[in-house]
Protein backbone atom coordinates (compact mmCIF):
# COMPACT_ATOMS: atom_id res chain seq x y z
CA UNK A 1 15.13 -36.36 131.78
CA UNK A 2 17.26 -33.05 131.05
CA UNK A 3 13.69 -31.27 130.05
CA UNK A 4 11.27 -32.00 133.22
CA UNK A 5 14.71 -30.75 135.03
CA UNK A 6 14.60 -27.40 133.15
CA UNK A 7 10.96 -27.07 133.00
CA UNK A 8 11.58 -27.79 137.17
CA UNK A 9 13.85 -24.91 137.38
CA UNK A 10 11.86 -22.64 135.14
CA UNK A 11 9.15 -23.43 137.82
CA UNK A 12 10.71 -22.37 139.91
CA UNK A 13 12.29 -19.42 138.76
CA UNK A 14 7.99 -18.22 138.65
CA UNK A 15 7.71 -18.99 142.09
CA UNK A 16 10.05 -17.28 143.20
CA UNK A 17 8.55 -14.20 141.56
CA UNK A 18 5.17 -14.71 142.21
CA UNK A 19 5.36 -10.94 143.74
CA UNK A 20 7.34 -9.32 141.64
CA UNK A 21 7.60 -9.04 137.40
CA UNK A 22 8.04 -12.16 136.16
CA UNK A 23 9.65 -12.36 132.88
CA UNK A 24 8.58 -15.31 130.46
CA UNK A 25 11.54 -14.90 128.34
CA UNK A 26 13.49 -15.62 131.16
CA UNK A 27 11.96 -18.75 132.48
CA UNK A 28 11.53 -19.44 128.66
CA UNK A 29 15.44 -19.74 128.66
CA UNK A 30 15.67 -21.34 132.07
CA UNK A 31 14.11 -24.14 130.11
CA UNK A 32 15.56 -23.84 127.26
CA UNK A 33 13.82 -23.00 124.48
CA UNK A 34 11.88 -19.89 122.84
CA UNK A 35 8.92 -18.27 124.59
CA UNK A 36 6.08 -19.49 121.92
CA UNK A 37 7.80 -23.21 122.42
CA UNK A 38 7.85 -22.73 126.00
CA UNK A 39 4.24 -21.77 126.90
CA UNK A 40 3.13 -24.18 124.15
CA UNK A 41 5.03 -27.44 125.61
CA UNK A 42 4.12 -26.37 129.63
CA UNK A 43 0.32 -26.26 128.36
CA UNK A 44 0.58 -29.72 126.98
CA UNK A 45 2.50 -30.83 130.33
CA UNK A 46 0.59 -29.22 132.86
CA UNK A 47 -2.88 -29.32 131.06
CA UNK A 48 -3.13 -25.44 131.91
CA UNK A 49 -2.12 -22.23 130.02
CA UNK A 50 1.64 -20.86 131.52
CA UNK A 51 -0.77 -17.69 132.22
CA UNK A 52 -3.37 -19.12 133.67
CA UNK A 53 -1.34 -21.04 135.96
CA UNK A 54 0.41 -18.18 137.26
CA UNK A 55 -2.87 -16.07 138.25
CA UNK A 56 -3.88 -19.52 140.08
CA UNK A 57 -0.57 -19.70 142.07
CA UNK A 58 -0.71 -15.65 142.53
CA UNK A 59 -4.21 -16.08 143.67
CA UNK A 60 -3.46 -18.86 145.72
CA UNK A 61 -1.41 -17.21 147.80
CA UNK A 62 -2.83 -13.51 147.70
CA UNK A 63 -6.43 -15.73 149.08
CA UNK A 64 -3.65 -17.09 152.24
CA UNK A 65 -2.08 -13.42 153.07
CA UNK A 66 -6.03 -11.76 153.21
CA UNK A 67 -6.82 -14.71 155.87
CA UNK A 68 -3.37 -14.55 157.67
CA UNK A 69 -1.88 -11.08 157.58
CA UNK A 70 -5.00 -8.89 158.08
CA UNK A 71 -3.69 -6.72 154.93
CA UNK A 72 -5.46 -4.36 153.10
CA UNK A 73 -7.01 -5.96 149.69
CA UNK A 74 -5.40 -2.77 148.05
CA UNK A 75 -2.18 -3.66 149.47
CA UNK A 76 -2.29 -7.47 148.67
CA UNK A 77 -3.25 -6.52 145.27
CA UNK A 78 -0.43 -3.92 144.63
CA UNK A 79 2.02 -7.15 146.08
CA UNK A 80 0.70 -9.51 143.25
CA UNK A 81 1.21 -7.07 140.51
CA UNK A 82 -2.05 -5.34 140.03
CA UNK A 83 -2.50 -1.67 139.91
CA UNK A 84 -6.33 -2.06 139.47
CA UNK A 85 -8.37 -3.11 142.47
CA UNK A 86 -10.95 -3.88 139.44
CA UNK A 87 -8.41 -6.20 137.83
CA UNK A 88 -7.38 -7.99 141.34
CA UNK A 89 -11.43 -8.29 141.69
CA UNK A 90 -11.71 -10.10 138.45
CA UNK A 91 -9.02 -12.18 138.87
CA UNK A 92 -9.58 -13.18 142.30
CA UNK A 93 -13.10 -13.81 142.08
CA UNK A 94 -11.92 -15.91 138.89
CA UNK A 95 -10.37 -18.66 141.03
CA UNK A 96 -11.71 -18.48 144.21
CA UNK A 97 -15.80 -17.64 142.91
CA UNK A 98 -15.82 -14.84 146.05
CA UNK A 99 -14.27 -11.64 145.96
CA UNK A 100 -11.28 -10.22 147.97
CA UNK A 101 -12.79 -8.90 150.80
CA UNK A 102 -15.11 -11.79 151.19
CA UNK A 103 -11.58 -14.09 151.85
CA UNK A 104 -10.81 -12.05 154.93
CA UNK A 105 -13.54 -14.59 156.81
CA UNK A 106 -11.88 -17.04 158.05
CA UNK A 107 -14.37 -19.70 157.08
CA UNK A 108 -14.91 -18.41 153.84
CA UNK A 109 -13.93 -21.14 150.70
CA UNK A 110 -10.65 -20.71 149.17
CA UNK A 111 -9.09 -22.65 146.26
CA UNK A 112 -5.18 -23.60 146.43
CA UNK A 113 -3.40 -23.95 143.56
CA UNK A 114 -0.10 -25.41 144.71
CA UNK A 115 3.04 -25.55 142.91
CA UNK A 116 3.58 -27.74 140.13
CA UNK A 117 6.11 -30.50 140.16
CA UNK A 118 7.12 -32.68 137.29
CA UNK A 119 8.29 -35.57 137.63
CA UNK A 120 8.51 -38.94 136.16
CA UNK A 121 5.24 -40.99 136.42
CA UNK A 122 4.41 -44.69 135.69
CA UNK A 123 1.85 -44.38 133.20
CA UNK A 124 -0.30 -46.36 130.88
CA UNK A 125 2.35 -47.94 128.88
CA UNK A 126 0.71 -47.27 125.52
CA UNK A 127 2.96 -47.75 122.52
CA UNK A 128 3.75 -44.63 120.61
CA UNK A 129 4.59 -45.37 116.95
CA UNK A 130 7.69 -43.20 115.46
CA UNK A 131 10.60 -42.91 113.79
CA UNK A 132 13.14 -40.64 112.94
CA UNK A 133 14.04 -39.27 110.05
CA UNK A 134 16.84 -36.67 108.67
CA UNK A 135 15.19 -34.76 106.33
CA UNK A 136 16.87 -31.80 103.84
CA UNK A 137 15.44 -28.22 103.81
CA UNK A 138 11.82 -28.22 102.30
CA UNK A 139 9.39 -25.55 101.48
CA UNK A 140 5.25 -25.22 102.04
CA UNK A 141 3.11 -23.43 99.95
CA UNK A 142 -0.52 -22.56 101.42
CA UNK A 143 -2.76 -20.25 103.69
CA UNK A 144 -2.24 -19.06 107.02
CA UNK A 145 -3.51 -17.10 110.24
CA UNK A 146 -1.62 -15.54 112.99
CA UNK A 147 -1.53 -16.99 115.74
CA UNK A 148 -1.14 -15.66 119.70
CA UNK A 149 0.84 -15.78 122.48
CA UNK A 150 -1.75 -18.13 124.57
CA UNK A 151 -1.54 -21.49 123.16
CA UNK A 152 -5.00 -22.05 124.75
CA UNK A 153 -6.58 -19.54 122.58
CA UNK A 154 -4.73 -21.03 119.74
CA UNK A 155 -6.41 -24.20 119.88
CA UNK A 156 -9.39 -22.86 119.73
CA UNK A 157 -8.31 -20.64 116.28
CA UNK A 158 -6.93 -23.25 114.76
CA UNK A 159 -10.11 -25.28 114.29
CA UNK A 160 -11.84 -22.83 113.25
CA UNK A 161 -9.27 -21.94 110.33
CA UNK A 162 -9.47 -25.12 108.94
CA UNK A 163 -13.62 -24.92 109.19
CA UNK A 164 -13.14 -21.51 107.38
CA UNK A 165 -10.80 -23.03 105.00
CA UNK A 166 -13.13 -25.79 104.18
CA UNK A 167 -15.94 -23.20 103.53
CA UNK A 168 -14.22 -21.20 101.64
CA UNK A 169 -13.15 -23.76 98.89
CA UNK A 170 -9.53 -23.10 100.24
CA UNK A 171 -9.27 -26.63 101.32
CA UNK A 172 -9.76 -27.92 98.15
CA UNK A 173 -7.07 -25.36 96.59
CA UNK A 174 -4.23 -26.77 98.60
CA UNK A 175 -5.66 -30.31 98.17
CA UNK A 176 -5.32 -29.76 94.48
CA UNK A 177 -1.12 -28.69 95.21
CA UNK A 178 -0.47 -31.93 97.47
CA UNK A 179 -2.15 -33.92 94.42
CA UNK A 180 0.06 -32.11 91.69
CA UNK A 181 3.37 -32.20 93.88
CA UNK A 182 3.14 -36.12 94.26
CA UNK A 183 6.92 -37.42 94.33
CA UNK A 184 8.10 -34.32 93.65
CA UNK A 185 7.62 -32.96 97.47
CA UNK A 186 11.15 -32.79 97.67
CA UNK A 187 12.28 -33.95 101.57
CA UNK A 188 8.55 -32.82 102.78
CA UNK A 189 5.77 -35.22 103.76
CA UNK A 190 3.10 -36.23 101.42
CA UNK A 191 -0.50 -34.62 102.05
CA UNK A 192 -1.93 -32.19 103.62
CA UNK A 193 -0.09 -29.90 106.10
CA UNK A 194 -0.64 -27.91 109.43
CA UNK A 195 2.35 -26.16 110.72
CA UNK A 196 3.12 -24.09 113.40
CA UNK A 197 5.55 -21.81 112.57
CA UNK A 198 7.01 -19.41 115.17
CA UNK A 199 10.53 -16.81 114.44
CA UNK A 200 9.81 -14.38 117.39
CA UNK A 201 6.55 -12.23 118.62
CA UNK A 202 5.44 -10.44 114.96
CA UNK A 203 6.28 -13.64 113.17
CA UNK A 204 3.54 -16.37 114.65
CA UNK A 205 1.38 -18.09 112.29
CA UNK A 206 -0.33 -21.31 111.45
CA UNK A 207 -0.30 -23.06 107.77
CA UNK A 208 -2.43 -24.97 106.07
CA UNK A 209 -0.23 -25.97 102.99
CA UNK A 210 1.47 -28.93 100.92
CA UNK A 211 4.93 -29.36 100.71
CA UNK A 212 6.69 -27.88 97.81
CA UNK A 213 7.45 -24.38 96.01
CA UNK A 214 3.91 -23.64 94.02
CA UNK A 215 2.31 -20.67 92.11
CA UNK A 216 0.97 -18.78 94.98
CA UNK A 217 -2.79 -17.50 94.50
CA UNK A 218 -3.76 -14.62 96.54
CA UNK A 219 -3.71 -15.32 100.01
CA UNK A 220 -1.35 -17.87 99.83
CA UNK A 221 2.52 -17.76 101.55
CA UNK A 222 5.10 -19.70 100.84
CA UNK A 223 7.65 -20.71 104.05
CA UNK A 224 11.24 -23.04 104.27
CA UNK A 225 11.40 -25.13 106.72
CA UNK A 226 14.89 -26.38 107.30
CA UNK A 227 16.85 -29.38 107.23
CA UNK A 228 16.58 -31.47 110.58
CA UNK A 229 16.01 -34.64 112.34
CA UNK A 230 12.52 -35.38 112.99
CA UNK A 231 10.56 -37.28 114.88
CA UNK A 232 7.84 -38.88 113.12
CA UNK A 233 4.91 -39.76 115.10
CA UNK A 234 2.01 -41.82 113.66
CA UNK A 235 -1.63 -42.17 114.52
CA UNK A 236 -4.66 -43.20 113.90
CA UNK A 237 -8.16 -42.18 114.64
CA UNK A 238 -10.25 -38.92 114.92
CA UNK A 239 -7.64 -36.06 113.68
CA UNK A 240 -8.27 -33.15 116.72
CA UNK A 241 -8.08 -35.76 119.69
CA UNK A 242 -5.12 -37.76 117.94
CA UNK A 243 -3.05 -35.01 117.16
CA UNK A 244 -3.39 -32.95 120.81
CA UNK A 245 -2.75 -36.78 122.29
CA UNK A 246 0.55 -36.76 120.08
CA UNK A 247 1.19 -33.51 121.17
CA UNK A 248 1.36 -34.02 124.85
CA UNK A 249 2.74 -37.70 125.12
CA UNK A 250 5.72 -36.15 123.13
CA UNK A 251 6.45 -33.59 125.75
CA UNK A 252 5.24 -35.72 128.45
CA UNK A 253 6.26 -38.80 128.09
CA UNK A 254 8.58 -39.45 124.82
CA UNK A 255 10.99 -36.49 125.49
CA UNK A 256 12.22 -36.97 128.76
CA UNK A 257 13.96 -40.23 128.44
CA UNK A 258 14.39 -39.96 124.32
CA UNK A 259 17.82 -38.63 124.53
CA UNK A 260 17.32 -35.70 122.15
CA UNK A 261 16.27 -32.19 122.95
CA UNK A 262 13.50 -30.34 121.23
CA UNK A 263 14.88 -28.17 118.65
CA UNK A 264 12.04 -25.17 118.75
CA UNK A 265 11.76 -25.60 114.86
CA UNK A 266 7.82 -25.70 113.38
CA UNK A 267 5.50 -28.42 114.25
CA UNK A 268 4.43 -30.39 111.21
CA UNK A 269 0.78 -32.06 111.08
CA UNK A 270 0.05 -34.57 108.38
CA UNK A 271 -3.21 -35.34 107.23
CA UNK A 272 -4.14 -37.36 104.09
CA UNK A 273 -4.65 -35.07 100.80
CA UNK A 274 -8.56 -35.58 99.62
CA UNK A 275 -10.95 -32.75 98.36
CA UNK A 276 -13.69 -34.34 101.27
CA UNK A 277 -13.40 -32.88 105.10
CA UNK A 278 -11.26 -35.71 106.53
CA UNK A 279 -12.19 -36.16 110.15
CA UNK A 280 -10.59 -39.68 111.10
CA UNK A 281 -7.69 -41.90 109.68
CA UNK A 282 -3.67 -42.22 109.43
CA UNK A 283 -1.78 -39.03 110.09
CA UNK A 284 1.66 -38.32 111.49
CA UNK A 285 2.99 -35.32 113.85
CA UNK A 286 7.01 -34.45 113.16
CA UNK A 287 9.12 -32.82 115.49
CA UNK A 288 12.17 -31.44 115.00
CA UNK A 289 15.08 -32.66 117.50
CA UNK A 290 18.28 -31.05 118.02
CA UNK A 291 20.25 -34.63 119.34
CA UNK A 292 22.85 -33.43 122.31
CA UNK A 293 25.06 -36.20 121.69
CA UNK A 294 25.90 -34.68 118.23
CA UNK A 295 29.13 -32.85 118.27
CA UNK A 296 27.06 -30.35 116.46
């Protein structure tokens, strides 16, 4: 329950900004966790991008002070935070599909956007299969991309590195390590890896590895992931929808009322090791927990 409380008061920490700078590391912290973990988690919760939802609140209530106040579009722009009467255009005309001036009608069709609230819904009571596990420090060898500060854009990136790595004969490469490290993984799963890895703004990237130390060919980065608890999620089905389902029951519905607290360490997908595209089957999401009844 302790994270849709903080996610609540990082809310509203952004409302209460709306018209003036607001700073993502500080609602970050407000709930509790880095920046990257914090925009990625509110996407899965609210279904939107932390950015995007912030131009539709701004918007939303820039759209009610052109109808009510009788302001200047200049001036209602410079209150929301944009220099640029192009930019305040753009982004106006985004949500709304008119542009400023056009709102100052008072019939004219607006779009509100109102606050979000989370809260604790009855849902469809669909077991989630998991368990934990305490797992020693482990290391990855494989490829990577950067990724960026909007997780929407990641998810869109991500696919397409795997289709490149596929292409490319990568795919097989790191198949080839999972096969050779068998049992000898140390603590780190068995198969085929995507991690998300994030240690502040220059340091964001996405694997595609196997667990273990390997000869590295060119391209290929090795990273430690640390000892933790986990969370081990399992699933079965088509890999993309699975995984993004796993994803946002975890911070949605699992979380809240687990006990634990998410610990911010890297996301670990795990896919079976073969040398065909997989596209469907038994794969597991871990999370790493940081357990606030622990005296450490």
């Amino acid at each position: 329950m302790e994270w849709l409380k903080h996610l609540s008061d990082a809310i509203a920490y952004i409302e209460e900004h709306l018209t003036d700078e607001i700073s993502i590391e500080e609602a970050a912290g407000i709930a509790g966790c880095s920046v990257y973990y914090f925009q990625r988690l509110f996407t899965f919760a609210a279904g939107i991008s932390l950015g995007e939802y912030i131009r539709r609140r701004r918007m939303s209530q820039a759209a009610l002070e052109l109808q009510r106040s009788g302001r200047r579009v200049l001036d209602v722009a410079l209150t929301y935070g944009y220099s640029s009467p192009t930019s305040f255009n753009r982004a106006f005309q985004a949500v709304h599909g008119i542009p400023p001036a056009a709102a100052k009608n008072k019939e004219a069709p607006l779009r509100l956007y109102p606050p979000i609230h989370f809260s604790v819904q009855i849902t469809g009571g669909n077991a989630m299969t998991y368990h934990i596990a305490r797992k020693e420090a482990f290391s990855i060898t494989g490829i990577r991309i950067p990724l960026t500060p909007d997780p929407e854009r990641n998810m869109r990136i991500i696919p397409a590195f795997w289709q490149k790595a596929f292409s490319q004969g990568r795919f097989g490469t790191i198949c080839g390590l999972a096969e050779r490290s068998g049992g000898n993984a140390g603590a780190g799963p068995k198969g085929i890896l995507g991690v998300s890895v994030y240690e502040g703004p220059q340091n964001r990237f996405y694997y595609i590895a196997a667990a273990g130390s390997h000869p590295k060919e060119d391209g290929m980065f090795e990273y430690r992931i640390p000892a933790a608890t986990w969370a081990v999620f399992e699933n079965n089905g088509p890999f993309k929808e699975e995984v993004q389902t796993v994803f946002r029951r975890f911070s949605t519905e699992w979380l809240p009322f687990s006990g634990y607290e998410y610990a911010g360490l890297p996301d670990v997908e795990v896919y079976p090791a073969c040398r065909e595209r997989p596209a469907l089957g038994l794969s597991q999401v871990w999370f790493a927990l940081k357990d606030p009844h622990s005296p450490t």
